[in-house]
Structure formats: structure tokens, C-alpha cells
PDB file of N, CA and C in Angstrom:
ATOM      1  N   UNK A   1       0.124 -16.012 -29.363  1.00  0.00           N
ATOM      2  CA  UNK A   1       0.122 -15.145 -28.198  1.00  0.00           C
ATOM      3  C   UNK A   1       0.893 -15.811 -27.081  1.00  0.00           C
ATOM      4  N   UNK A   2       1.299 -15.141 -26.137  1.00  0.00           N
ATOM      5  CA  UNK A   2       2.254 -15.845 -24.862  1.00  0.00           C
ATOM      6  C   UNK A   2       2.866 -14.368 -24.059  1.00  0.00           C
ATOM      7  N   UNK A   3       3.879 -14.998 -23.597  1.00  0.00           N
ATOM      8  CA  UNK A   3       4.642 -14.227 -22.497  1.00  0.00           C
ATOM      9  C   UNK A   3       6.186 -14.241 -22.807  1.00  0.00           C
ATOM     10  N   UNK A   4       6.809 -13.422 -23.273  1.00  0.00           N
ATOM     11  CA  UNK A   4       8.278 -13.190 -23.024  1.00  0.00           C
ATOM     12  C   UNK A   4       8.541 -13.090 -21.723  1.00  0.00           C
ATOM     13  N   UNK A   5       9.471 -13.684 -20.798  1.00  0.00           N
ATOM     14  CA  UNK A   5       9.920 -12.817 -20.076  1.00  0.00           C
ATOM     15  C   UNK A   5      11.370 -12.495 -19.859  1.00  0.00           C
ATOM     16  N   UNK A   6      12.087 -11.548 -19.139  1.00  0.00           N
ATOM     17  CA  UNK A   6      13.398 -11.289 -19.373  1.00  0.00           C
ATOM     18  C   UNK A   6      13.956 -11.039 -17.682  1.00  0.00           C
ATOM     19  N   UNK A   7      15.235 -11.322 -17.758  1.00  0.00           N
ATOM     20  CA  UNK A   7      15.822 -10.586 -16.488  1.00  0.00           C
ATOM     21  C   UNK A   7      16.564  -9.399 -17.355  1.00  0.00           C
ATOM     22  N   UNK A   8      16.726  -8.476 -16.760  1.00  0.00           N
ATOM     23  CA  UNK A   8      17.488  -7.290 -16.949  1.00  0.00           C
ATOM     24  C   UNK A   8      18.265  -6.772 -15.455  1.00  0.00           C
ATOM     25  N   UNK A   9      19.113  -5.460 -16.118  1.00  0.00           N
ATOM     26  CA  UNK A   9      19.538  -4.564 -15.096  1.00  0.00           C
ATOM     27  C   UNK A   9      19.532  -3.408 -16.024  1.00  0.00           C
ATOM     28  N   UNK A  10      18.550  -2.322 -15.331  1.00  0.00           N
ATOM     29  CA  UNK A  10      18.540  -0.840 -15.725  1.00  0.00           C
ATOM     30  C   UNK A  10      19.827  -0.218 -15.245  1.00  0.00           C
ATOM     31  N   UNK A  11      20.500   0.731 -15.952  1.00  0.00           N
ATOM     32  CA  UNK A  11      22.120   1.148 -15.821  1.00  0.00           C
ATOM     33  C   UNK A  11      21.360   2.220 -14.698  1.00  0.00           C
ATOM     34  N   UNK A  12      22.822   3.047 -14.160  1.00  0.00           N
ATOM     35  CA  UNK A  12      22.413   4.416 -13.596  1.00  0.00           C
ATOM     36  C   UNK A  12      22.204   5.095 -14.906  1.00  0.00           C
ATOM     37  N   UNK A  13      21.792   5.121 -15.969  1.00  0.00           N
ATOM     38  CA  UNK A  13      21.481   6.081 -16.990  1.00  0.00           C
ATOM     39  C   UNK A  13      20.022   6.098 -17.383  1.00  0.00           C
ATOM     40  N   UNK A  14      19.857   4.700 -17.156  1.00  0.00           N
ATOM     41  CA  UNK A  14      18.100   3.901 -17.197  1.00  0.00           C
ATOM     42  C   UNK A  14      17.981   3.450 -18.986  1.00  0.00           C
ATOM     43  N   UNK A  15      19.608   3.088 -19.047  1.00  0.00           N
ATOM     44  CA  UNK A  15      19.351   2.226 -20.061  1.00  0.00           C
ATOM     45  C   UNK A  15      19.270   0.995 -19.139  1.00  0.00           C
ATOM     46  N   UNK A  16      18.775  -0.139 -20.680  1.00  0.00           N
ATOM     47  CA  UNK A  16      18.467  -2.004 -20.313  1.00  0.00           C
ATOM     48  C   UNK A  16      19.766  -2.311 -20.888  1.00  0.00           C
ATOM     49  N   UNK A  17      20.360  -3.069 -19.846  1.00  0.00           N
ATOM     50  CA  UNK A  17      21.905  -3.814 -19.989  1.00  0.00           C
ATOM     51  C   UNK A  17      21.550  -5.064 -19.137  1.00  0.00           C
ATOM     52  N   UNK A  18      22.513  -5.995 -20.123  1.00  0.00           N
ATOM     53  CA  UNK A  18      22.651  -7.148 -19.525  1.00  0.00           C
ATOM     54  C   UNK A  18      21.032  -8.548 -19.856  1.00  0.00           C
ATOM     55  N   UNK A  19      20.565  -8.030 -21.032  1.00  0.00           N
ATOM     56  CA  UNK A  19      18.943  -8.160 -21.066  1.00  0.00           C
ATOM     57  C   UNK A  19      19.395  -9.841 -20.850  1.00  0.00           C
ATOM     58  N   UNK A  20      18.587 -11.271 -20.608  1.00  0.00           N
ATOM     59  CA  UNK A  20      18.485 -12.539 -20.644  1.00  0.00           C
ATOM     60  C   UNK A  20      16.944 -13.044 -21.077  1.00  0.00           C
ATOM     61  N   UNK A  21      17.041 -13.909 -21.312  1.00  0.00           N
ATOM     62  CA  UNK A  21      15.125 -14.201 -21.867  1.00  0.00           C
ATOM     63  C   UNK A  21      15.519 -15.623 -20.682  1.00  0.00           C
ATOM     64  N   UNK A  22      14.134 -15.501 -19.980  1.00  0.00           N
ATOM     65  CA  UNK A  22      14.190 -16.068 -19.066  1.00  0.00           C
ATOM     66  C   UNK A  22      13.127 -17.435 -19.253  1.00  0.00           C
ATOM     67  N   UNK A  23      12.317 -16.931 -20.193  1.00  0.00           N
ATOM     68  CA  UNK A  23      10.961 -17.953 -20.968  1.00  0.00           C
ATOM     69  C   UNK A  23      10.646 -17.464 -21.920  1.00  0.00           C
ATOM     70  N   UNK A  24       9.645 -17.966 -22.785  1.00  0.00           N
ATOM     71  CA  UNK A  24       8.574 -17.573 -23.736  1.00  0.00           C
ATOM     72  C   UNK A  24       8.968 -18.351 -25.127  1.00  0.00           C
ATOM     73  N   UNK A  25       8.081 -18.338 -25.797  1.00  0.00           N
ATOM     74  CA  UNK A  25       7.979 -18.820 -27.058  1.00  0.00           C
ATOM     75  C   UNK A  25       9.254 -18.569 -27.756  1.00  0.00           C
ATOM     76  N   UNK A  26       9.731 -19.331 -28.634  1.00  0.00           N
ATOM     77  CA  UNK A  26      10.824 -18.461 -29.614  1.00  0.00           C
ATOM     78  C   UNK A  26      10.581 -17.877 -30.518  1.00  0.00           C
ATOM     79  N   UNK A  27       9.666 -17.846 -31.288  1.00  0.00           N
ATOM     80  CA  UNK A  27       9.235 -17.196 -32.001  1.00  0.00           C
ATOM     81  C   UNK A  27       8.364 -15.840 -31.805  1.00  0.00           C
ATOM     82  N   UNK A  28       8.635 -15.790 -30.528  1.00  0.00           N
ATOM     83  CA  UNK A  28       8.269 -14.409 -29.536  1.00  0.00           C
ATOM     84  C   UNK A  28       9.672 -13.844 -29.309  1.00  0.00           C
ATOM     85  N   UNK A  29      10.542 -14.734 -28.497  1.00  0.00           N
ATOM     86  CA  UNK A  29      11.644 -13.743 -28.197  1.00  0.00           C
ATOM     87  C   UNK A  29      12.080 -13.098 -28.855  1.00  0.00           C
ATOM     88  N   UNK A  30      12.904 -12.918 -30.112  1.00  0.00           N
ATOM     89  CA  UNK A  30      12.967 -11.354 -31.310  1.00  0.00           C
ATOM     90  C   UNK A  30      12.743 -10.647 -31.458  1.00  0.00           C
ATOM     91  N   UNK A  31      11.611 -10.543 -31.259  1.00  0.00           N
ATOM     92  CA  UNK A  31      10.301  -9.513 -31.285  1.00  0.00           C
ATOM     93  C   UNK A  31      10.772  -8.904 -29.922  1.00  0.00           C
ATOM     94  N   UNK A  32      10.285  -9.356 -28.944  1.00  0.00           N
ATOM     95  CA  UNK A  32      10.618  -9.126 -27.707  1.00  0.00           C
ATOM     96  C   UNK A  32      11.737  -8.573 -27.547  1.00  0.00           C
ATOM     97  N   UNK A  33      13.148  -9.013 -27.794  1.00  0.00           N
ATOM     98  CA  UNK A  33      14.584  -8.280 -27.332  1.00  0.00           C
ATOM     99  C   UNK A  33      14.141  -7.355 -27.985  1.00  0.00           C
ATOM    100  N   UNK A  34      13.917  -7.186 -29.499  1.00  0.00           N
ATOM    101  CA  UNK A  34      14.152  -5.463 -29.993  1.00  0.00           C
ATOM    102  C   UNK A  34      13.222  -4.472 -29.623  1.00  0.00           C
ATOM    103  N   UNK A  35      12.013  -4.843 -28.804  1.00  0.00           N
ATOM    104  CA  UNK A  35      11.690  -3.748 -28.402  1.00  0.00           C
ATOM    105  C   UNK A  35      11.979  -3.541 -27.200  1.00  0.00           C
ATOM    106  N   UNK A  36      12.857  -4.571 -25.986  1.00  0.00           N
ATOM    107  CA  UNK A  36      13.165  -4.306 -24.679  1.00  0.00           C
ATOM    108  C   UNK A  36      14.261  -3.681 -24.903  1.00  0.00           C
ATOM    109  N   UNK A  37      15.094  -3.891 -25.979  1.00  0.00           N
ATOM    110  CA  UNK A  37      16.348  -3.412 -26.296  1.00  0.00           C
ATOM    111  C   UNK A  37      16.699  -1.984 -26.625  1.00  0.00           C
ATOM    112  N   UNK A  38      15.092  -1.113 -27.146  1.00  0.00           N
ATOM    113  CA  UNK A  38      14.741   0.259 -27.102  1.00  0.00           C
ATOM    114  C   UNK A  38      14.126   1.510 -26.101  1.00  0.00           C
ATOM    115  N   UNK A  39      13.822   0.639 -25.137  1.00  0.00           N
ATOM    116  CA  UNK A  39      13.191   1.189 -23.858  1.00  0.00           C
ATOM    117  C   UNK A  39      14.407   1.921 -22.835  1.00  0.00           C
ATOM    118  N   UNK A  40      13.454   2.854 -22.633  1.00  0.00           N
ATOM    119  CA  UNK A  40      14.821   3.741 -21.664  1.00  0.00           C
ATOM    120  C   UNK A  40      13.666   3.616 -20.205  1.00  0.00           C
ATOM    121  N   UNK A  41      14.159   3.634 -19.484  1.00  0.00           N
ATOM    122  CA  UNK A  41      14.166   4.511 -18.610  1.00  0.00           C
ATOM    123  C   UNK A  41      14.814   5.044 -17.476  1.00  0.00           C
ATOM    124  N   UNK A  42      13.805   5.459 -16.598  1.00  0.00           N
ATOM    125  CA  UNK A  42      14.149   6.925 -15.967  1.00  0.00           C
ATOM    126  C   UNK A  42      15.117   6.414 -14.417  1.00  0.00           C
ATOM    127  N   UNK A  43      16.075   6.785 -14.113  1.00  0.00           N
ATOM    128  CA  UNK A  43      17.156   5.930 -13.404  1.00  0.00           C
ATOM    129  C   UNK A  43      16.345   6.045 -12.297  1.00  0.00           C
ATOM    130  N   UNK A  44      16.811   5.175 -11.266  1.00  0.00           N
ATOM    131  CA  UNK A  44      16.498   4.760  -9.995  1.00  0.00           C
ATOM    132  C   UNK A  44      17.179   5.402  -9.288  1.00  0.00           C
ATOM    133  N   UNK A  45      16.806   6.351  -8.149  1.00  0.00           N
ATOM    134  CA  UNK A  45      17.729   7.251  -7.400  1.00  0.00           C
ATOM    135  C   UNK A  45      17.331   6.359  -5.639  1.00  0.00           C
ATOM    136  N   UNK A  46      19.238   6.295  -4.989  1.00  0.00           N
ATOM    137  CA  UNK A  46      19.229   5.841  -4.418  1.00  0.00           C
ATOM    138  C   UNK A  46      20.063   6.873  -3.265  1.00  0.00           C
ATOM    139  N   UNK A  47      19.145   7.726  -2.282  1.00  0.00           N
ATOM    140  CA  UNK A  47      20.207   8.761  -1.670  1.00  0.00           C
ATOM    141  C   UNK A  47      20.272   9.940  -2.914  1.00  0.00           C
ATOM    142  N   UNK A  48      19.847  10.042  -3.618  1.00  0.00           N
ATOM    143  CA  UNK A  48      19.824  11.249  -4.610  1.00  0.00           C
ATOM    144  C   UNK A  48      20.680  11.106  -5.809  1.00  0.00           C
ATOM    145  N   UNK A  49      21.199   9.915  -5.744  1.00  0.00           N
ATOM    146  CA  UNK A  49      22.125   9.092  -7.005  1.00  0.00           C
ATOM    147  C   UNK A  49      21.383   7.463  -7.636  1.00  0.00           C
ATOM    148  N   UNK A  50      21.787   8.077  -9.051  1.00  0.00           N
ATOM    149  CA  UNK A  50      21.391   7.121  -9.991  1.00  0.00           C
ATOM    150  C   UNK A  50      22.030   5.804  -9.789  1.00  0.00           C
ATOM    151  N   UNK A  51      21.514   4.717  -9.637  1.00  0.00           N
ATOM    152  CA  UNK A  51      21.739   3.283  -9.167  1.00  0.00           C
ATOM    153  C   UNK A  51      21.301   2.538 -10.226  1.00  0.00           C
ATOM    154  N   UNK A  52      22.205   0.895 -10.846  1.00  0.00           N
ATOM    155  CA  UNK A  52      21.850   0.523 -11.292  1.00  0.00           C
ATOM    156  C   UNK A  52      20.533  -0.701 -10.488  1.00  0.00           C
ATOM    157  N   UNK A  53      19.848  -1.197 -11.428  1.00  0.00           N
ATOM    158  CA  UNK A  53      18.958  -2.293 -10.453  1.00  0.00           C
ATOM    159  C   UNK A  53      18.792  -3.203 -11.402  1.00  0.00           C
ATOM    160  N   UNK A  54      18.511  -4.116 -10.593  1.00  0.00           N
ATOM    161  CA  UNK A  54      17.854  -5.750 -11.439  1.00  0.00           C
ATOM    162  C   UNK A  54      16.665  -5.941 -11.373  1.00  0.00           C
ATOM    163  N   UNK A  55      16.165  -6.174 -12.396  1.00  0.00           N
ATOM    164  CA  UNK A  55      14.725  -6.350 -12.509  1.00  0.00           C
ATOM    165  C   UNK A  55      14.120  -7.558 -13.595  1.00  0.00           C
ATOM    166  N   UNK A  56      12.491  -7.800 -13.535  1.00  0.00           N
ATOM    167  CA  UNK A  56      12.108  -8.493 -14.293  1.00  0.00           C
ATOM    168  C   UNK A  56      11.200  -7.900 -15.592  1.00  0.00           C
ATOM    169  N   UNK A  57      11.504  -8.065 -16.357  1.00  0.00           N
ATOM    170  CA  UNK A  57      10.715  -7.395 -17.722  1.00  0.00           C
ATOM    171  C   UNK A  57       9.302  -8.549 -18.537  1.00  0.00           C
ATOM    172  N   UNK A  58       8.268  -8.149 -18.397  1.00  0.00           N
ATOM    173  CA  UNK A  58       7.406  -9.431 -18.951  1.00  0.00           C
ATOM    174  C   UNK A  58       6.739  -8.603 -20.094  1.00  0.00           C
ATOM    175  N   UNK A  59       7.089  -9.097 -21.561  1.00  0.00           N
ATOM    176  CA  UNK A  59       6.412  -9.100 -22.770  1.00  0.00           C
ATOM    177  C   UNK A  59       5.377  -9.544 -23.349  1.00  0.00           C
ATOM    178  N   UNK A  60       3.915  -8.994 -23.366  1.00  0.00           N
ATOM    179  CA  UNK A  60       2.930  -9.752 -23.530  1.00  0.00           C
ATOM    180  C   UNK A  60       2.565  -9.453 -24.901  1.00  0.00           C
ATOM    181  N   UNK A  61       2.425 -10.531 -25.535  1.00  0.00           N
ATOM    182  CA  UNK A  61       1.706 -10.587 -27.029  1.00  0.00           C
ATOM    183  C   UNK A  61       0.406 -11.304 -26.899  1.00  0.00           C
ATOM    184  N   UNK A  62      -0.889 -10.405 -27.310  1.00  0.00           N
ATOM    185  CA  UNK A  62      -1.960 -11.070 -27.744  1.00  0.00           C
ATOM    186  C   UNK A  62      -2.623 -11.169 -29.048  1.00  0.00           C
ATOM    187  N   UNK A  63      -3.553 -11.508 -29.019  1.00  0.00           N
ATOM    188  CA  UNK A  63      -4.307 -11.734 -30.699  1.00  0.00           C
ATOM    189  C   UNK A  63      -5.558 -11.248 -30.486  1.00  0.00           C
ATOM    190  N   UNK A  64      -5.598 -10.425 -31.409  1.00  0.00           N
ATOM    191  CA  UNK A  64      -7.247  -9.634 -31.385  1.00  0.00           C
ATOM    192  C   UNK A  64      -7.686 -10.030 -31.788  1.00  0.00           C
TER     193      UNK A  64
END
């Protein structure tokens, strides 16, 4: 169990571009890119236009 974490930038489309792993296990990060690497979302409107932004993405894996 641990913490991925990532820097990103969401596009104006609210795809993840530009993903970086910023920490976490390695045997976490893999796991981690391919499912940050599938996530959409919903664009950031800035003035009524889609903007890209930078952000932080944190991946949590636990053990039941």
C-alpha cells in the first residue's frame, strides 16, 4: 500500500498531458500511470473558455 503521486496538466479538452510521478513506490507507479493515463476530465473554464491547468494527482493504494 502507499501513495503515487503525479504532477500533471489537464488540456483545454480535460484530457491528462504531460503526466510526471513525482513519488511513490515503483512498483506502484504502473499501475498508477495507466489509470491516470485514462481519466478525463471536465475542462476548466476560464471567462467561459476551456483552459489548460496544472495540477497535483495523488494515487492511493490500500490493502483490505
Amino acid at each position: 500500500q502507499g501513495t503515487v503521486r503525479f504532477n500533471a496538466i489537464i488540456g483545454r479538452d480535460g484530457a491528462i498531458q504531460n503526466l510526471t510521478v513525482v513519488s511513490g513506490h515503483p512498483l506502484l507507479v504502473p499501475s498508477a500511470l495507466e489509470a491516470v493515463r485514462q481519466w478525463k476530465y471536465q475542462p476548466t473554464l476560464l471567462n467561459g473558455e476551456p483552459v489548460e491547468v496544472v495540477t497535483q494527482i495523488d494515487v492511493n493504494f490500500t490493502l483490505q
